[in-house]
N, C-alpha and C. Protein backbone atom coordinates (compact mmCIF):
# COMPACT_ATOMS: atom_id res chain seq x y z
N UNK A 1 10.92 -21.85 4.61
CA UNK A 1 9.72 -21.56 5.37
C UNK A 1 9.29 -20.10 5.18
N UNK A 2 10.55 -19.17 5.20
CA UNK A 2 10.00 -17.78 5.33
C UNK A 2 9.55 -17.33 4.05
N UNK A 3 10.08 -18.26 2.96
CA UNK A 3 9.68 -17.76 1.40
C UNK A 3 8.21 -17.94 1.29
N UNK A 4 7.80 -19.45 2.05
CA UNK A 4 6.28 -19.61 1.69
C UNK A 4 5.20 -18.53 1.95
N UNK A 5 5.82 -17.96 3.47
CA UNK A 5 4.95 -16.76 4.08
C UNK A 5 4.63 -15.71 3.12
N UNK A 6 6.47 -15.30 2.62
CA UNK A 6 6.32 -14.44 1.84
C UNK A 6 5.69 -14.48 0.93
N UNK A 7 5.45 -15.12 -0.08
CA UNK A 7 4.42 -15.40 -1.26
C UNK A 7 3.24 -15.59 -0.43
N UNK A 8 2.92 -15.97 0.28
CA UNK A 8 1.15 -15.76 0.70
C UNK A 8 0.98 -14.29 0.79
N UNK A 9 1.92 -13.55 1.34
CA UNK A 9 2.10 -12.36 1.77
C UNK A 9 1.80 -11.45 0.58
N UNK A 10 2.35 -11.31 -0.19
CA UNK A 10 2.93 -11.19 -1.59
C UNK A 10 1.30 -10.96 -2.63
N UNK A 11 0.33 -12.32 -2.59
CA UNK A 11 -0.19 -12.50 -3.00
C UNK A 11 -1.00 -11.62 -2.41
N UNK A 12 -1.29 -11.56 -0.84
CA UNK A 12 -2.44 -10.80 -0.76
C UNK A 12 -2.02 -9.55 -0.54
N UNK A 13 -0.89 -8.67 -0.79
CA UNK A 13 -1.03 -7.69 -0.49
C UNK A 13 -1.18 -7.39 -2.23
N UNK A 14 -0.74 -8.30 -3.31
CA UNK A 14 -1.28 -7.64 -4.62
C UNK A 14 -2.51 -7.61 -4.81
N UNK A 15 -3.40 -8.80 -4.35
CA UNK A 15 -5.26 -8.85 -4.34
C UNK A 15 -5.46 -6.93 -3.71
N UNK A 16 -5.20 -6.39 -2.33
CA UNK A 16 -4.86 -5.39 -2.11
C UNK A 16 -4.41 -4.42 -3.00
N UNK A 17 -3.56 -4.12 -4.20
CA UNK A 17 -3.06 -3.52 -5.04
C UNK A 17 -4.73 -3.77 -6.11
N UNK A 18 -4.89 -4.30 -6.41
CA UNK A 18 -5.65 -4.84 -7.53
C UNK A 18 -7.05 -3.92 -6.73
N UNK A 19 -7.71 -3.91 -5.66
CA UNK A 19 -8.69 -3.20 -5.07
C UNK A 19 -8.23 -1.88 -5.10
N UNK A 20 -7.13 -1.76 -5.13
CA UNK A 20 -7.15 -0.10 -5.35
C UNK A 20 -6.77 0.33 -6.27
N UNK A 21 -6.55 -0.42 -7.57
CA UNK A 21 -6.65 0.27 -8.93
C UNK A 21 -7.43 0.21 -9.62
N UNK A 22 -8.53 -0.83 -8.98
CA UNK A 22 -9.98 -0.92 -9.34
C UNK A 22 -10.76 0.30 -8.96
N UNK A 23 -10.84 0.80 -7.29
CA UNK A 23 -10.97 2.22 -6.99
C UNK A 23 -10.80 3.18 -8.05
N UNK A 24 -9.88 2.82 -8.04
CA UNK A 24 -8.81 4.39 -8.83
C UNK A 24 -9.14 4.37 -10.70
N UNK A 25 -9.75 3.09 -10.81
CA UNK A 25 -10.11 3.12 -12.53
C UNK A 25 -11.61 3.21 -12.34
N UNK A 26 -12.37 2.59 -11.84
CA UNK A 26 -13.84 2.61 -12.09
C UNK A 26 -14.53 3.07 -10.72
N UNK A 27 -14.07 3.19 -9.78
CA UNK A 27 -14.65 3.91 -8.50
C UNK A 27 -15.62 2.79 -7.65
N UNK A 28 -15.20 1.10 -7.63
CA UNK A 28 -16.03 0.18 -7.09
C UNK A 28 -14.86 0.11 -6.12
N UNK A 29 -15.39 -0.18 -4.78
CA UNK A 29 -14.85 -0.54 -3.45
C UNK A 29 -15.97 -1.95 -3.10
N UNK A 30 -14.83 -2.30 -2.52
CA UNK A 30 -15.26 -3.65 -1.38
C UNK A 30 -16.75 -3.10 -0.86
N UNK A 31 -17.53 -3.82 -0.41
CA UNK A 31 -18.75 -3.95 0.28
C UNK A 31 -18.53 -2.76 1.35
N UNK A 32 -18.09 -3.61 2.05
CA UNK A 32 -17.22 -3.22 4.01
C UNK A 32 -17.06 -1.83 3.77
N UNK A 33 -16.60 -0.79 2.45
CA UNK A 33 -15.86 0.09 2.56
C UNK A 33 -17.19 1.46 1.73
N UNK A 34 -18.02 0.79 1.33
CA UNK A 34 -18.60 2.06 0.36
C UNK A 34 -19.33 3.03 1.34
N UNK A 35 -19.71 2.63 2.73
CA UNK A 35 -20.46 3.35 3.15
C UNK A 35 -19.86 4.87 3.53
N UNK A 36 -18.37 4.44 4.18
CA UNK A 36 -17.69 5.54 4.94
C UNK A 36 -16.62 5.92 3.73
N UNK A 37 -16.44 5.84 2.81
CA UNK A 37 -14.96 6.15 2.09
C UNK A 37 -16.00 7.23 1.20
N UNK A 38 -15.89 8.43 1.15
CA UNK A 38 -16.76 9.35 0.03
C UNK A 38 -15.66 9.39 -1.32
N UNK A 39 -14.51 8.89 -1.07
CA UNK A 39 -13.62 9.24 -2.46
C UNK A 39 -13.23 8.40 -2.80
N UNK A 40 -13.52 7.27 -3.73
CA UNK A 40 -12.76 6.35 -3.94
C UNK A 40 -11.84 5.88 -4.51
N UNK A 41 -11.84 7.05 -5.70
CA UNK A 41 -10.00 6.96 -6.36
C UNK A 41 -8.77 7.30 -5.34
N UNK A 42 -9.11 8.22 -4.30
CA UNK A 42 -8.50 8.98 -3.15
C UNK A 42 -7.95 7.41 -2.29
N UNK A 43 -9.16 6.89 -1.94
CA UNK A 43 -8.93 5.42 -1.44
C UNK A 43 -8.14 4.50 -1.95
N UNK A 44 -8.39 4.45 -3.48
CA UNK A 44 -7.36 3.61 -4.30
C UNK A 44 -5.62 4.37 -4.34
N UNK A 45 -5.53 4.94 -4.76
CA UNK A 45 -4.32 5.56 -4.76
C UNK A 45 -3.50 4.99 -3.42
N UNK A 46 -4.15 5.79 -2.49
CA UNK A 46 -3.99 5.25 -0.90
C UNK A 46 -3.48 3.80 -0.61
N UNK A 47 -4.06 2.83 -0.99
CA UNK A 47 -4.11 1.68 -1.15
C UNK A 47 -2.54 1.10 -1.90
N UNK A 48 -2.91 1.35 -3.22
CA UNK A 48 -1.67 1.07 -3.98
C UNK A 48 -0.34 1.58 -3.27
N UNK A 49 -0.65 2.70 -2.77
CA UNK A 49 1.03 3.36 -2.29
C UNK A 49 1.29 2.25 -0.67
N UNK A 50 0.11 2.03 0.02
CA UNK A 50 0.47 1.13 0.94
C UNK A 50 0.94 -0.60 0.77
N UNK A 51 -0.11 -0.63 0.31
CA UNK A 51 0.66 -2.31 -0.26
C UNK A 51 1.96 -2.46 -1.07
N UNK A 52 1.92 -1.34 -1.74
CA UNK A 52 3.61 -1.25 -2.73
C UNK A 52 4.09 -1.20 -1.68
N UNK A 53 4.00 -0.28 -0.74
CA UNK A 53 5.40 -0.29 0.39
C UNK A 53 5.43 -1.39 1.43
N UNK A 54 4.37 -1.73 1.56
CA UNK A 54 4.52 -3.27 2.16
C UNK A 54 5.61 -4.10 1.92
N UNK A 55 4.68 -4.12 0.56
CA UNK A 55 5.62 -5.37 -0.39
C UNK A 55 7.33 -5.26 -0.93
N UNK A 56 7.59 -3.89 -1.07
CA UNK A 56 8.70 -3.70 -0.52
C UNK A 56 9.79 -3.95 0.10
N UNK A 57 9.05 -3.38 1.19
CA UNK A 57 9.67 -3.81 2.64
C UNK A 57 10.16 -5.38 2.62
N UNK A 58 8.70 -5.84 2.46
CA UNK A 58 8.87 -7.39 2.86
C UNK A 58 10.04 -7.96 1.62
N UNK A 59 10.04 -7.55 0.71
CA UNK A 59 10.78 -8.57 -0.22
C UNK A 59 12.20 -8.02 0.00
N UNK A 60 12.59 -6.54 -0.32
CA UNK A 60 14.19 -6.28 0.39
C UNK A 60 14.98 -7.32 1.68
N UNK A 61 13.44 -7.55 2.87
CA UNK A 61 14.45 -7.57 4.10
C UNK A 61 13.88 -9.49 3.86
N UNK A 62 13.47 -9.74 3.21
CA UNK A 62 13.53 -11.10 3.05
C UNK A 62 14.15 -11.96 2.34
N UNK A 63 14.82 -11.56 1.01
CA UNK A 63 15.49 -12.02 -0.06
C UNK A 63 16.46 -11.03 -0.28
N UNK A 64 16.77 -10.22 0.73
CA UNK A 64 18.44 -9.84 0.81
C UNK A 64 18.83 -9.46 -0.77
N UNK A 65 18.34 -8.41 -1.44
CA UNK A 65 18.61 -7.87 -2.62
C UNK A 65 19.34 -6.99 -2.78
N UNK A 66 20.17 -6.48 -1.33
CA UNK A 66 20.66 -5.37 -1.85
C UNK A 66 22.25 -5.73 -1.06
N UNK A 67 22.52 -7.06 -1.03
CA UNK A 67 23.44 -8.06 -0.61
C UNK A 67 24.48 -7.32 0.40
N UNK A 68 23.67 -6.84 1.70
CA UNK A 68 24.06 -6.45 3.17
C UNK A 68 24.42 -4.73 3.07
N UNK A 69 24.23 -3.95 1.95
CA UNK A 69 24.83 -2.85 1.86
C UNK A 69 24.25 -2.00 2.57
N UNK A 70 24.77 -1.46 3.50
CA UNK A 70 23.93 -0.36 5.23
C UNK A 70 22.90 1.22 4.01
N UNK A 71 24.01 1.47 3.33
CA UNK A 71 23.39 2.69 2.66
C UNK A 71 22.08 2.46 1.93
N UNK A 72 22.23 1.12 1.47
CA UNK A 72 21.04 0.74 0.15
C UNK A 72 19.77 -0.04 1.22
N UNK A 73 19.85 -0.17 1.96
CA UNK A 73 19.18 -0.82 3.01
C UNK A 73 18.41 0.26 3.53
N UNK A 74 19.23 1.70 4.19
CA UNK A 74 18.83 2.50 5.05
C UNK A 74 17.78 3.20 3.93
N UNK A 75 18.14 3.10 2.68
CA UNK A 75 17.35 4.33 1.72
C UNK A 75 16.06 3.53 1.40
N UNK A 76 16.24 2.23 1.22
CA UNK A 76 14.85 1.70 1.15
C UNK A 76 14.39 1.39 2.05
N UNK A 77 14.74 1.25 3.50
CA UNK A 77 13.67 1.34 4.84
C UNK A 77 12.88 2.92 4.69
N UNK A 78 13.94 3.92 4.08
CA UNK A 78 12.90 5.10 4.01
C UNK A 78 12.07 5.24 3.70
N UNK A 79 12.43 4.87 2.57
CA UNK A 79 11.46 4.97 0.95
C UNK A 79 9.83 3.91 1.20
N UNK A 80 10.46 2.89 1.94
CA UNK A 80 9.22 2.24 1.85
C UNK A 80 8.32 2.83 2.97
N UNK A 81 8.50 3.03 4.32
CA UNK A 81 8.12 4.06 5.61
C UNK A 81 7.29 5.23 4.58
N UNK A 82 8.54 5.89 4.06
CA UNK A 82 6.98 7.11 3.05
C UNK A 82 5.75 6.90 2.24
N UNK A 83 6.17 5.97 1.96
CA UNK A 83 5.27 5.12 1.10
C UNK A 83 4.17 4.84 1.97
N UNK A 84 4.17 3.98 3.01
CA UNK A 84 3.22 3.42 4.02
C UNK A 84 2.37 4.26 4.67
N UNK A 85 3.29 5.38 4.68
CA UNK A 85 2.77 6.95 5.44
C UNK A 85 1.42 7.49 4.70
N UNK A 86 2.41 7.64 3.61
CA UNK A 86 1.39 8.17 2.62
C UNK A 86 0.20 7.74 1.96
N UNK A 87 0.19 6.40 2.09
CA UNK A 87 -0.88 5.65 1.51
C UNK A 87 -1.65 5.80 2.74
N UNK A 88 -1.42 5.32 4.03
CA UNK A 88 -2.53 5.54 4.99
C UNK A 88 -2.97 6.85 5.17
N UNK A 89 -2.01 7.55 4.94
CA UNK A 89 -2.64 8.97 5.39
C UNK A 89 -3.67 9.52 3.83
N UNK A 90 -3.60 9.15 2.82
CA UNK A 90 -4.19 9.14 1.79
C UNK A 90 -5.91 8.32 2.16
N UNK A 91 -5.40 7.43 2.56
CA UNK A 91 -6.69 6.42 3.11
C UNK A 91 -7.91 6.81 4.04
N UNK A 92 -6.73 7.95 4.68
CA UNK A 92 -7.76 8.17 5.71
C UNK A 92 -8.53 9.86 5.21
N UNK A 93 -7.98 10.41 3.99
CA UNK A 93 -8.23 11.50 4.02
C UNK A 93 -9.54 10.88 3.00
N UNK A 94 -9.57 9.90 2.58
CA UNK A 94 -10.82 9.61 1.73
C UNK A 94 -12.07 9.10 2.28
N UNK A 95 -11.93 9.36 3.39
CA UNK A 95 -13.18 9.24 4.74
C UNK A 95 -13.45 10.21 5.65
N UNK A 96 -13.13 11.45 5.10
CA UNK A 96 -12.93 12.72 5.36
C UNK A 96 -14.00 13.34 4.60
N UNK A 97 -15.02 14.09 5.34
CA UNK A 97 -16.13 15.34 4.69
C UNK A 97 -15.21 16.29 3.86
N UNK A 98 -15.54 16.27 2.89
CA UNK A 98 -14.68 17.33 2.16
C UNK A 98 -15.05 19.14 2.43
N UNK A 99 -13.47 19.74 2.33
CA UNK A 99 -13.73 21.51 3.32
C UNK A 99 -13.39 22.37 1.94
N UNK A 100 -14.17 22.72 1.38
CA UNK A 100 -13.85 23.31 0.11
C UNK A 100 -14.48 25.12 0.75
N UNK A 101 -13.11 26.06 0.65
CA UNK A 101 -13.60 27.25 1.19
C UNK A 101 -13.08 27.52 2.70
């Protein structure tokens, strides 16, 4: 049951990946997003680093890859947390007036 989630999961957080390397290669955003985002590679980047750490997350603590080990567990709950950080906080700085000076 939890595998099916995961692959729906999976899927749309890569559709997600795929919008922000589209950003980040040709500078087209979703509809919803062109009005307020002034940077849109800034947005893409953002994007990619969040859904990677999503997806992450989700596949470590779902398919048990790192077969119960506390150390290898604790370093990728980090790793993926920075990741998530950083992509939103990336996200949000691309809806930000830019302060040059």
């Amino acid at each position: 049951m939890y595998e099916y989630l995961s692959v729906t999961a999976a899927l749309l957080l890569g559709a997600m990946a795929l919008c922000g390397v589209m950003a980040v290669a040709t500078g087209w955003l979703l509809p919803w997003l062109r009005r307020r985002t002034l940077r849109p590679a800034l947005w893409g980047y953002g994007t990619v680093l969040f859904s990677g750490g999503v997806l992450l997350s989700m596949s470590y603590g779902t398919f048990g890859v790192f077969d119960d080990s506390p150390a290898l567990v604790d370093a990728a709950f980090v790793a993926t947390m920075v990741m998530i950080v950083a992509g939103g906080y990336l996200q949000m700085l691309s809806t930000r007036e830019r302060v040059d000076g």
